[in-house]
N, C-alpha and C. Protein backbone atom coordinates (compact mmCIF):
# COMPACT_ATOMS: atom_id res chain seq x y z
N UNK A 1 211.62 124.35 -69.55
CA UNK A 1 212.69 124.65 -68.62
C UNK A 1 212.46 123.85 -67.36
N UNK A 2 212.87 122.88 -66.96
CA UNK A 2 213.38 121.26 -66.14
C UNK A 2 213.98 122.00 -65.34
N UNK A 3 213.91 122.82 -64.15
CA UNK A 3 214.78 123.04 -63.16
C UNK A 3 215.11 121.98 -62.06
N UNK A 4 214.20 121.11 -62.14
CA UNK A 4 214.74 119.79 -61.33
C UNK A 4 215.22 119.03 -61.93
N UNK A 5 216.33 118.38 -61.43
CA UNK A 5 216.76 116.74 -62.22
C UNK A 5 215.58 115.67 -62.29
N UNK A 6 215.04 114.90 -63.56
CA UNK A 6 214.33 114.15 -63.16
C UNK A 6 214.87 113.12 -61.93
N UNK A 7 213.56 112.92 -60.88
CA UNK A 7 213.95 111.93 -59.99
C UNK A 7 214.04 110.18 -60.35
N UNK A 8 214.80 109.70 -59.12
CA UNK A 8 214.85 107.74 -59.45
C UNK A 8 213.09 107.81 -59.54
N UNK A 9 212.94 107.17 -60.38
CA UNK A 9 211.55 106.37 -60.56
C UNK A 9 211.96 104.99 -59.45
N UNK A 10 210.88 104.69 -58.95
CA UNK A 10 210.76 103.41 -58.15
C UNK A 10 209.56 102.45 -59.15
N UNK A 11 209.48 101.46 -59.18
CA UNK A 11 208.79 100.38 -60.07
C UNK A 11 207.28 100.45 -59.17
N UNK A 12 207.65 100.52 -57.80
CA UNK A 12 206.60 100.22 -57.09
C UNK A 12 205.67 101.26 -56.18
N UNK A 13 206.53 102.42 -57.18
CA UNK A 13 205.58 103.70 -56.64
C UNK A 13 204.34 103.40 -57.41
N UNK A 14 203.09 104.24 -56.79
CA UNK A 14 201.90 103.97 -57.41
C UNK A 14 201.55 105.77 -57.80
N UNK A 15 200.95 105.57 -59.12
CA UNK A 15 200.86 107.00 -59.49
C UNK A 15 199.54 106.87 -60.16
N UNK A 16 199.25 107.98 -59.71
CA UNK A 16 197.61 108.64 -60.34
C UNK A 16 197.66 109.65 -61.39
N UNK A 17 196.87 109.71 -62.19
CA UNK A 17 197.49 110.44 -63.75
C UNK A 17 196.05 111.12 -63.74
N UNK A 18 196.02 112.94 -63.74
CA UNK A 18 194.73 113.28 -63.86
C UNK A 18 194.79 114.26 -64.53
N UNK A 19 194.48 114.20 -66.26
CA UNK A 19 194.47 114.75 -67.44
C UNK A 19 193.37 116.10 -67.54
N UNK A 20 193.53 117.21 -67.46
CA UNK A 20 192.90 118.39 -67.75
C UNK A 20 192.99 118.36 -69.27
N UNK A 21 191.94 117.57 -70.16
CA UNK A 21 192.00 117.45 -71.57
C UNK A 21 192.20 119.14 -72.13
N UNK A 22 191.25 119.74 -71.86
CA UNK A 22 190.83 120.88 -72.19
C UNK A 22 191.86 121.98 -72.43
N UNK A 23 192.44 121.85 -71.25
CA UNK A 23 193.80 122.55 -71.00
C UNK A 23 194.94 121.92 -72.52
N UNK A 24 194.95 120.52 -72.43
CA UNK A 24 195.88 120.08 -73.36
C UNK A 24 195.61 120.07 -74.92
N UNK A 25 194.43 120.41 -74.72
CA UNK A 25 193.55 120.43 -76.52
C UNK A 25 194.43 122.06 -76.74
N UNK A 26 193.79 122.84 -75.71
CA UNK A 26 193.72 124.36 -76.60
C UNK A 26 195.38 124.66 -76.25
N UNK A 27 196.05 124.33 -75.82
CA UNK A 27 197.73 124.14 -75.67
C UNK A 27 198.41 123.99 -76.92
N UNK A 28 197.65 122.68 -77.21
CA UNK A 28 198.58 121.81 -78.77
C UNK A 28 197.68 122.66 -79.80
N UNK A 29 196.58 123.18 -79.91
CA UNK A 29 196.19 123.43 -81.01
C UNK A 29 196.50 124.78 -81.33
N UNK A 30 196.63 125.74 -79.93
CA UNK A 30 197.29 127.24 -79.97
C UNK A 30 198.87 127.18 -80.33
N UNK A 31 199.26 126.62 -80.07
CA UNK A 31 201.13 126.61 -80.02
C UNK A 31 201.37 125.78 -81.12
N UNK A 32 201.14 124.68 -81.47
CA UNK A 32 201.54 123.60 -82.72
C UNK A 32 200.34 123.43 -83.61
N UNK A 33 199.37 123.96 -83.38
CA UNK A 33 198.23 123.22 -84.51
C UNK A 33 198.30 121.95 -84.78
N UNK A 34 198.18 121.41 -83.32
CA UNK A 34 198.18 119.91 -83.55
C UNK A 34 197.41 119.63 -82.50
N UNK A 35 197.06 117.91 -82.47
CA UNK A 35 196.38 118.20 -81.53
C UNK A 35 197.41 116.78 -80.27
N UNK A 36 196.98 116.47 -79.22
CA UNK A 36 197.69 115.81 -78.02
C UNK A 36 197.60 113.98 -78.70
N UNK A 37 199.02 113.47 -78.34
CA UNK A 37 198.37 111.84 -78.75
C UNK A 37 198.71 111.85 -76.77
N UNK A 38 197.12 111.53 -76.35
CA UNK A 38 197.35 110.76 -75.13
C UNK A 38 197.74 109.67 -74.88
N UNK A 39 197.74 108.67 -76.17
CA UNK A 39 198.60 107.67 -75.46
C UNK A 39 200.02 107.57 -74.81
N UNK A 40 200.71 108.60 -76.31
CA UNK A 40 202.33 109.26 -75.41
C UNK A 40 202.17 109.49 -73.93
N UNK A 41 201.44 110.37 -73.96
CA UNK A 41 201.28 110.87 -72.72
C UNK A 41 200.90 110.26 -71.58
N UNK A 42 200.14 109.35 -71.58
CA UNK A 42 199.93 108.50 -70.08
C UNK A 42 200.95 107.79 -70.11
N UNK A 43 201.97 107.10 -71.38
CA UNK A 43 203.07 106.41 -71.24
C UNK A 43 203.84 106.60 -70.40
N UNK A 44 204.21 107.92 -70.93
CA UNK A 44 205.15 109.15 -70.10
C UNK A 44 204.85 109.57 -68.65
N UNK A 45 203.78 109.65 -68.52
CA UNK A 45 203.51 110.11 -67.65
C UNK A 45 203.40 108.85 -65.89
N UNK A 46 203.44 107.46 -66.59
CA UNK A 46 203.29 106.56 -65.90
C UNK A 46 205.05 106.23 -65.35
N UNK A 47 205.66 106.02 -66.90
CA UNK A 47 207.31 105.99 -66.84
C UNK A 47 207.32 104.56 -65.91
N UNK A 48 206.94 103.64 -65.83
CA UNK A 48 207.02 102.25 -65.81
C UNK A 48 206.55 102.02 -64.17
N UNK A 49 206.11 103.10 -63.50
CA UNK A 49 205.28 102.89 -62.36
C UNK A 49 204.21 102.16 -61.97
N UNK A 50 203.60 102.17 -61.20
CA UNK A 50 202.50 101.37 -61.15
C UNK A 50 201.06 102.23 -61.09
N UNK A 51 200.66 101.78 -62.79
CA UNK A 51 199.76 102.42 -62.53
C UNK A 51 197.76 102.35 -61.51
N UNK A 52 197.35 103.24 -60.66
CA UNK A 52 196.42 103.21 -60.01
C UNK A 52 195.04 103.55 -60.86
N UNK A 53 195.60 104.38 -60.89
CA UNK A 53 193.95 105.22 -61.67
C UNK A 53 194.39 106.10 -62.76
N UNK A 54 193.92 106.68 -63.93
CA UNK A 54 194.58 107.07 -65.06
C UNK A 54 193.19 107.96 -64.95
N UNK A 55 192.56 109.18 -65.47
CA UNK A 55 191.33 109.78 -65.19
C UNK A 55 191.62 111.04 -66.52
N UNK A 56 191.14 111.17 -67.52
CA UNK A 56 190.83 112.57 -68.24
C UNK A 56 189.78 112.86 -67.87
N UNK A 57 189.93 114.56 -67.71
CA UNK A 57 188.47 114.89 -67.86
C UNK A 57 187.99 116.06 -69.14
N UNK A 58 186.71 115.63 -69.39
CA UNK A 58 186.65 116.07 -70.67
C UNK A 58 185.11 117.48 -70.46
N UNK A 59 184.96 117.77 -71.56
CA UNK A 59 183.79 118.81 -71.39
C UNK A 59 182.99 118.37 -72.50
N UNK A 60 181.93 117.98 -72.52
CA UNK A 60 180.95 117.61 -73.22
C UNK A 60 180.47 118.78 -73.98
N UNK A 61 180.65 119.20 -75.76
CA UNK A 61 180.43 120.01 -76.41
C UNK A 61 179.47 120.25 -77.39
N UNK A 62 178.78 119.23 -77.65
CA UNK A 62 178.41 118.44 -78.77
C UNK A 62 178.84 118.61 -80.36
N UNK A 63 180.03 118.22 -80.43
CA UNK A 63 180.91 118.51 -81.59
C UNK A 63 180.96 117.01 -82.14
N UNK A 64 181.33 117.78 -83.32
CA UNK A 64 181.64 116.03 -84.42
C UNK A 64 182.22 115.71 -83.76
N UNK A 65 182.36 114.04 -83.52
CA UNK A 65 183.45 112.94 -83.36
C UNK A 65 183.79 113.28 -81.88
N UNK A 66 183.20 114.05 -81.06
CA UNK A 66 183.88 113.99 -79.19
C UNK A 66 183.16 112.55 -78.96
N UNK A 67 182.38 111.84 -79.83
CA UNK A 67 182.35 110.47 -78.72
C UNK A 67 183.24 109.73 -79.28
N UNK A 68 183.84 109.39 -80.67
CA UNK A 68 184.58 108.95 -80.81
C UNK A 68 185.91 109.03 -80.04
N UNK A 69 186.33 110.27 -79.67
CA UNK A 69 187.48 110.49 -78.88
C UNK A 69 187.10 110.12 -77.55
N UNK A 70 186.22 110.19 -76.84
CA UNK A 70 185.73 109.75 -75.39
C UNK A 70 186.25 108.82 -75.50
N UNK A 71 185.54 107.47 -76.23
CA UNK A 71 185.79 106.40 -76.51
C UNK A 71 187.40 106.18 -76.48
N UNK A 72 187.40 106.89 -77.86
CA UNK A 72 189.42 106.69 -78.15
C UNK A 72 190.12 106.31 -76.40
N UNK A 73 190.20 107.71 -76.01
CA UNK A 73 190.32 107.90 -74.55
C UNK A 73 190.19 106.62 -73.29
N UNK A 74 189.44 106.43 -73.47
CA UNK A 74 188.94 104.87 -73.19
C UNK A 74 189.77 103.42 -73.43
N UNK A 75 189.55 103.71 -74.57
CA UNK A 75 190.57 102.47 -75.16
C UNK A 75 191.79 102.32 -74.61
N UNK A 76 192.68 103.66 -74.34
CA UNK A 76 194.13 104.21 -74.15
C UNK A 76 194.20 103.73 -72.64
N UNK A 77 192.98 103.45 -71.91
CA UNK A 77 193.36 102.86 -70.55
C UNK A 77 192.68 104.05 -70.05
N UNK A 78 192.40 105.26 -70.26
CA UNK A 78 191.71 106.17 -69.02
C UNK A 78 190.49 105.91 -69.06
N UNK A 79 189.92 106.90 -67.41
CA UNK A 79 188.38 106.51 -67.12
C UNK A 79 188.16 108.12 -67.69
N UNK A 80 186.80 108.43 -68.25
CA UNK A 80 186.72 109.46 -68.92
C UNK A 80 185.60 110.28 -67.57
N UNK A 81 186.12 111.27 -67.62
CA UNK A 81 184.90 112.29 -66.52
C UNK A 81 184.19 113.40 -67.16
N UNK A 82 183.10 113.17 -67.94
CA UNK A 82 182.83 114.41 -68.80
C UNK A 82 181.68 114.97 -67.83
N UNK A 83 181.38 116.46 -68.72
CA UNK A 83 180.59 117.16 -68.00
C UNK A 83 180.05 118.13 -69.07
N UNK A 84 178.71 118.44 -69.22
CA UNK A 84 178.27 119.11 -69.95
C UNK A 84 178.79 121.10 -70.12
N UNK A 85 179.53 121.55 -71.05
CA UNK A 85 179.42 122.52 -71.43
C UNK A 85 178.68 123.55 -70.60
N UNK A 86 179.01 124.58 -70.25
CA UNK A 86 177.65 125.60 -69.77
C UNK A 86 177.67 126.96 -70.23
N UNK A 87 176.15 127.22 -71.13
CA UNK A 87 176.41 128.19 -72.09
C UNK A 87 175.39 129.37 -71.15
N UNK A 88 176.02 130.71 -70.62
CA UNK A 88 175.22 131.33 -69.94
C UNK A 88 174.02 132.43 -70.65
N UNK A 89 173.60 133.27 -70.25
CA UNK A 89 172.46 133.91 -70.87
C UNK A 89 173.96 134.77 -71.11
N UNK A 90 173.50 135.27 -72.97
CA UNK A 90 174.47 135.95 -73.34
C UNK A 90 175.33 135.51 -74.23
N UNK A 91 175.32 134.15 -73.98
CA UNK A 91 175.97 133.18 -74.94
C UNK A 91 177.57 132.59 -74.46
N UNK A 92 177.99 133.16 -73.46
CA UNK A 92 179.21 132.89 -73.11
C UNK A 92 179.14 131.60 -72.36
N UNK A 93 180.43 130.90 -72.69
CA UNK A 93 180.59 129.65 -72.05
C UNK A 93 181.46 129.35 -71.17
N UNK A 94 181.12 128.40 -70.67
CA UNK A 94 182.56 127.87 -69.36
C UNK A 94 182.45 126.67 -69.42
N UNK A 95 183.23 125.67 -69.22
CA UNK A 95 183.96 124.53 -68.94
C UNK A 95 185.45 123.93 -68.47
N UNK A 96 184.77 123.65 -67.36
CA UNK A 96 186.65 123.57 -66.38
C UNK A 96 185.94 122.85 -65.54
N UNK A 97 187.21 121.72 -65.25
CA UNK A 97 187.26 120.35 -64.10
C UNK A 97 188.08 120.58 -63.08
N UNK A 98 188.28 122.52 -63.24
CA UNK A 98 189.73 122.56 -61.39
C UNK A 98 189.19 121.96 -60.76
N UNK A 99 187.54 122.37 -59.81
CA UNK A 99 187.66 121.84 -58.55
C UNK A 99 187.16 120.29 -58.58
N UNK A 100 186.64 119.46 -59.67
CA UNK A 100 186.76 117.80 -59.71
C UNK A 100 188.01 117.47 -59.72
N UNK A 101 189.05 117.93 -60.66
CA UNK A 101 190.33 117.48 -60.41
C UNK A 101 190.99 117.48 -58.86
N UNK A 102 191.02 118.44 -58.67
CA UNK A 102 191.08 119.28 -57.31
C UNK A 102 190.62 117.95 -55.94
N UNK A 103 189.85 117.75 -56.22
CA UNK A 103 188.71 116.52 -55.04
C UNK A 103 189.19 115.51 -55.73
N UNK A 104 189.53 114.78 -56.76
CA UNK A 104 189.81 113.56 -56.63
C UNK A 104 191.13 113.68 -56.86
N UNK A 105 191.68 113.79 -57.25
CA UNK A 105 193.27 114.16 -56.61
C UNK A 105 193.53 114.28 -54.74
N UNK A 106 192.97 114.75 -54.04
CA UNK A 106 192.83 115.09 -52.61
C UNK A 106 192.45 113.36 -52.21
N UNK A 107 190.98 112.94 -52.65
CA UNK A 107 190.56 111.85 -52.63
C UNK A 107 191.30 110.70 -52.68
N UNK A 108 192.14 110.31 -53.18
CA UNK A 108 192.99 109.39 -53.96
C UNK A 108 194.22 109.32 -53.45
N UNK A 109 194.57 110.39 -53.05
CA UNK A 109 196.24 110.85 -52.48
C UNK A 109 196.48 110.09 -51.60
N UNK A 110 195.65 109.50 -50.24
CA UNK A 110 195.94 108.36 -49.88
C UNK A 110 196.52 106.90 -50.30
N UNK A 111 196.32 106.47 -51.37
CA UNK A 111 196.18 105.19 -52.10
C UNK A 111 197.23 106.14 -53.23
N UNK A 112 198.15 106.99 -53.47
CA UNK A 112 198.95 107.26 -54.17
C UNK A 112 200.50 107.48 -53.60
N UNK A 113 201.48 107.15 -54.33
CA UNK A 113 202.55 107.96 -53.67
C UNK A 113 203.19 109.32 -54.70
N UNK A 114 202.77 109.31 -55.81
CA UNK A 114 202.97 110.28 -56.87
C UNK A 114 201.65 110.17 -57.60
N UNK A 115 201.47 111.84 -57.83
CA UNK A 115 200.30 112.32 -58.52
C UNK A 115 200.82 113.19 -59.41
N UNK A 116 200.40 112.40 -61.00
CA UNK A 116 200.96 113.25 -62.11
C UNK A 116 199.94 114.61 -62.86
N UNK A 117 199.46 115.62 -62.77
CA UNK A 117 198.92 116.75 -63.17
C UNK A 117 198.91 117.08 -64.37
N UNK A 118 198.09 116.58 -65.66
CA UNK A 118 198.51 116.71 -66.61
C UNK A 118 197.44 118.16 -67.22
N UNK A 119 198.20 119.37 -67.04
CA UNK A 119 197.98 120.89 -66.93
C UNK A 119 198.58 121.64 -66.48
N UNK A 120 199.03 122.79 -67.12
CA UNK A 120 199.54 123.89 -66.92
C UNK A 120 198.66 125.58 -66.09
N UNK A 121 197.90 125.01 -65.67
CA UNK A 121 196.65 125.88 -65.41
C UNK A 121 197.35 126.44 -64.40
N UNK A 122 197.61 127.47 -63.81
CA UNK A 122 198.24 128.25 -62.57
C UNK A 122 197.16 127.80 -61.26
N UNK A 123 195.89 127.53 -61.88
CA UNK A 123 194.99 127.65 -60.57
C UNK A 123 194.99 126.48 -59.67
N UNK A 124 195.89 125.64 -60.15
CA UNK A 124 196.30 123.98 -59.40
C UNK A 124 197.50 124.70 -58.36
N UNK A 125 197.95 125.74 -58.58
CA UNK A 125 199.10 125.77 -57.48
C UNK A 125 198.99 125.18 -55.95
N UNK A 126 197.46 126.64 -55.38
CA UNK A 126 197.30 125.55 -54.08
C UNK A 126 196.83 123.94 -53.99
N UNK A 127 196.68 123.34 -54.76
CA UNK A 127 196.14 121.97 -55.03
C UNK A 127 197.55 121.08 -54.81
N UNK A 128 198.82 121.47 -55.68
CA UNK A 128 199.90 121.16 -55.50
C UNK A 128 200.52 121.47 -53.95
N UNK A 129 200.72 122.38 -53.50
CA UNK A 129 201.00 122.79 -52.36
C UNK A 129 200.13 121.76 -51.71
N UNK A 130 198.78 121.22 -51.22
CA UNK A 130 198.29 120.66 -50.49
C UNK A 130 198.49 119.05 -50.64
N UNK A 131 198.86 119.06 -52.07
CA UNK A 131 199.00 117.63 -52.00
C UNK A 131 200.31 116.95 -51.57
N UNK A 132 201.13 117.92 -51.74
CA UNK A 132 202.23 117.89 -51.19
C UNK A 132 202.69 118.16 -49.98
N UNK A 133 202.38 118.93 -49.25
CA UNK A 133 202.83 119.29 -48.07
C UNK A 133 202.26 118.80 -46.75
N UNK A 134 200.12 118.63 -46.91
CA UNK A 134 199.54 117.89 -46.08
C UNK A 134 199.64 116.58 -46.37
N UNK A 135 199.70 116.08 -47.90
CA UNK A 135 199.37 114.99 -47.87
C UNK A 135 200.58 113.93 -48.14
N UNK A 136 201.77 114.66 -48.56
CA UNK A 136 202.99 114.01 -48.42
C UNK A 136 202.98 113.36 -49.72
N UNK A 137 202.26 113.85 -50.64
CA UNK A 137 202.53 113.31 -52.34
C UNK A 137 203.58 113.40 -52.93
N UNK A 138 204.12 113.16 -53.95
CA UNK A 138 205.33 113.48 -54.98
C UNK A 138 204.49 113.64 -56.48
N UNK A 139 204.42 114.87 -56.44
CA UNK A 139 203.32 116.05 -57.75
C UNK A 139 204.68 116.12 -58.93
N UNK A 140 203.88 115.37 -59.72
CA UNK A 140 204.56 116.27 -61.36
C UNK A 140 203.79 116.80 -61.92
N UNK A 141 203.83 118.09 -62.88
CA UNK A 141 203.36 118.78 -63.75
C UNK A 141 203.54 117.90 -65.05
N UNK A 142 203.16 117.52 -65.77
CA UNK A 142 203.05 116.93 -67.20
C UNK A 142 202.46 118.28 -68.46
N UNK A 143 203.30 119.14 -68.66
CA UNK A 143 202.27 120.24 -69.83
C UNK A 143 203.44 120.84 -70.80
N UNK A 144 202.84 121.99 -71.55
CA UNK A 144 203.81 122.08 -72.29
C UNK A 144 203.94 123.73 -71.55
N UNK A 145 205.26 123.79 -71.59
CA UNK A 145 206.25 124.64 -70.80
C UNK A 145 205.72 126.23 -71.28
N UNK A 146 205.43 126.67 -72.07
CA UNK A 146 205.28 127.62 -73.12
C UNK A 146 203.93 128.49 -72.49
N UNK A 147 202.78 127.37 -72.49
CA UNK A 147 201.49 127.67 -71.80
C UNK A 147 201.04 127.48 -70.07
N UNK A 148 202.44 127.24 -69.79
CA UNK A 148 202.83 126.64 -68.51
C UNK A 148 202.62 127.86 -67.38
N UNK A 149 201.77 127.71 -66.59
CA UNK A 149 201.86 129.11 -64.88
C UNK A 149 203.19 128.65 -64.83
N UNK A 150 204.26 129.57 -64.73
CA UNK A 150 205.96 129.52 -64.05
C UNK A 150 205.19 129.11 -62.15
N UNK A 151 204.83 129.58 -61.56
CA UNK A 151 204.49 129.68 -60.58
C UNK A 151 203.95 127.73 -60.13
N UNK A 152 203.43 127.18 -60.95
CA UNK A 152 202.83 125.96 -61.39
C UNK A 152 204.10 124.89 -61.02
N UNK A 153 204.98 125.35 -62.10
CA UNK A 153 206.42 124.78 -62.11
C UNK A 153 206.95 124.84 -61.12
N UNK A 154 207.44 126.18 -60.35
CA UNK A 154 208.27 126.19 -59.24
C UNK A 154 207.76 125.01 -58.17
N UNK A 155 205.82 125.25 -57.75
CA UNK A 155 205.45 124.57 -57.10
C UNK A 155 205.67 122.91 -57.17
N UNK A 156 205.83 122.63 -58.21
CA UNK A 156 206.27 120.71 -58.27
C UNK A 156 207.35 120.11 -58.27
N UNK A 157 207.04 118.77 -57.62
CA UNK A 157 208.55 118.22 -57.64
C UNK A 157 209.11 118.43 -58.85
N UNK A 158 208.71 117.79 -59.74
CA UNK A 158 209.08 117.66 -61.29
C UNK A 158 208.23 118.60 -62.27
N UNK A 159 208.80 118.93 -63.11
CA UNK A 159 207.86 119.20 -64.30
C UNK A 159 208.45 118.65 -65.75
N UNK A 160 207.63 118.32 -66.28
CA UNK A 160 208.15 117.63 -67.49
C UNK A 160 207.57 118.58 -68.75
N UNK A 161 208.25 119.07 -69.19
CA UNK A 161 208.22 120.15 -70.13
C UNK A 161 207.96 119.62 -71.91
N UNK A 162 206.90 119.53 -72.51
CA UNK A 162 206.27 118.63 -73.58
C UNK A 162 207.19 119.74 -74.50
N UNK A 163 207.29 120.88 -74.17
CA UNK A 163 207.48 122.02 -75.38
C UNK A 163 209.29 121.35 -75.73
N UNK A 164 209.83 120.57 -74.83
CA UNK A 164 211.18 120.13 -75.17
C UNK A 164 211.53 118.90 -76.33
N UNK A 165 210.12 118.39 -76.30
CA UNK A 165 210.06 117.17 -77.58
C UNK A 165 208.54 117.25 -78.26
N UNK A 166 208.24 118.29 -78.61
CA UNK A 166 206.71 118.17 -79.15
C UNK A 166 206.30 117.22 -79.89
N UNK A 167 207.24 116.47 -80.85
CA UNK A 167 206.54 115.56 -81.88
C UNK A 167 206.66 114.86 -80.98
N UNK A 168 207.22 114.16 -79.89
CA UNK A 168 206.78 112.95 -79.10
C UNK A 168 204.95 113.05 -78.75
N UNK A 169 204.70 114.11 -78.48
CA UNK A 169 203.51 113.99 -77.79
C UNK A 169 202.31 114.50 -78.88
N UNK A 170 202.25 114.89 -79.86
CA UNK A 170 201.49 115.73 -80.99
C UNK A 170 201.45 114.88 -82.12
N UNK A 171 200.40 114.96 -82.14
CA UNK A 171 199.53 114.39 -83.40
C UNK A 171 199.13 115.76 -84.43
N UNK A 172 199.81 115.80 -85.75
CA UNK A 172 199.70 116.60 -86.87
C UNK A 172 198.43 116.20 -87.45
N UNK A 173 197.40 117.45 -87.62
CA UNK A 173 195.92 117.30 -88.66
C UNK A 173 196.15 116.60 -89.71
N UNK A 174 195.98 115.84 -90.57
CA UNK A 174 195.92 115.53 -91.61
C UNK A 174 195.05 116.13 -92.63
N UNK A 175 194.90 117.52 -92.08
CA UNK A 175 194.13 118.22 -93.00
C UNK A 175 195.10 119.34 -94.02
């Protein structure tokens, strides 16, 4: 649900693209059982701008084939930001890049005129609000609408809603 008109793209806006993998793995694999093709997605997400910096960040799991995908990732044009897993006494885990995203997004916003958010996480709201309001950014949401904070949405210029063309952006298991 697009409550804004998409805006004119300018050729010579410069946009920063900062991928919450994690967020977009357990999205496509909860809702479609599929999993994300990032290349769609930085496509999309660039939309013929100029791109600055392109950044996923990932969580280091030690699972089959995550270096292959690092890599993959890589190839596609992003810089990869991983970070080791953290498994606490008890066995429970955590892995989340809010507040790295959070700081280089802030970081960067200078040398940007649009910053694309690729996550639905509610906890970016004040991040949006700041990048926008102190720092005079133009914020899109890039996620799928479904797993989307509403609150997330209201806060951005744009949101681009994946749940409106899923096979554009989803890669089916071949299992």
């Amino acid at each position: 649900m697009s409550k804004k008109s998409t805006p004119e793209l300018y050729k010579e806006q410069r946009v920063g693209i900062f991928v919450d993998v994690q967020n977009m793995y357990y999205s496509a694999r909860n809702i479609y059982k599929a999993k994300v093709n990032f290349k769609t997605l930085l496509k999309e997400a660039v939309r013929g701008r100029s791109l600055i910096r392109a950044i996923a960040y990932v969580i280091k799991a030690d699972v089959k084939d995550e270096v292959n995908f690092f890599e993959a990732l890589k190839g596609l044009g992003y810089e990869v930001k991983a970070k080791d897993l953290q498994v606490f006494f008890g066995g429970a885990k955590k892995g989340d890049w809010d507040i790295g995203i959070a700081m280089d997004t802030i970081e960067l916003a200078s040398k940007l005129d649009a910053i694309v958010l690729v996550s639905g996480d509610g906890d970016y709201v004040p991040l949006v609000q700041h990048l926008k309001h102190a720092l005079g950014c133009y914020v899109e949401i890039l996620a799928f609408g479904k797993s989307s904070s509403q609150k997330l949405i209201e806060e951005a210029d744009n949101f681009i809603d994946m749940d409106k063309n899923p096979q554009k952006y989803l890669i089916r298991s071949s299992r």
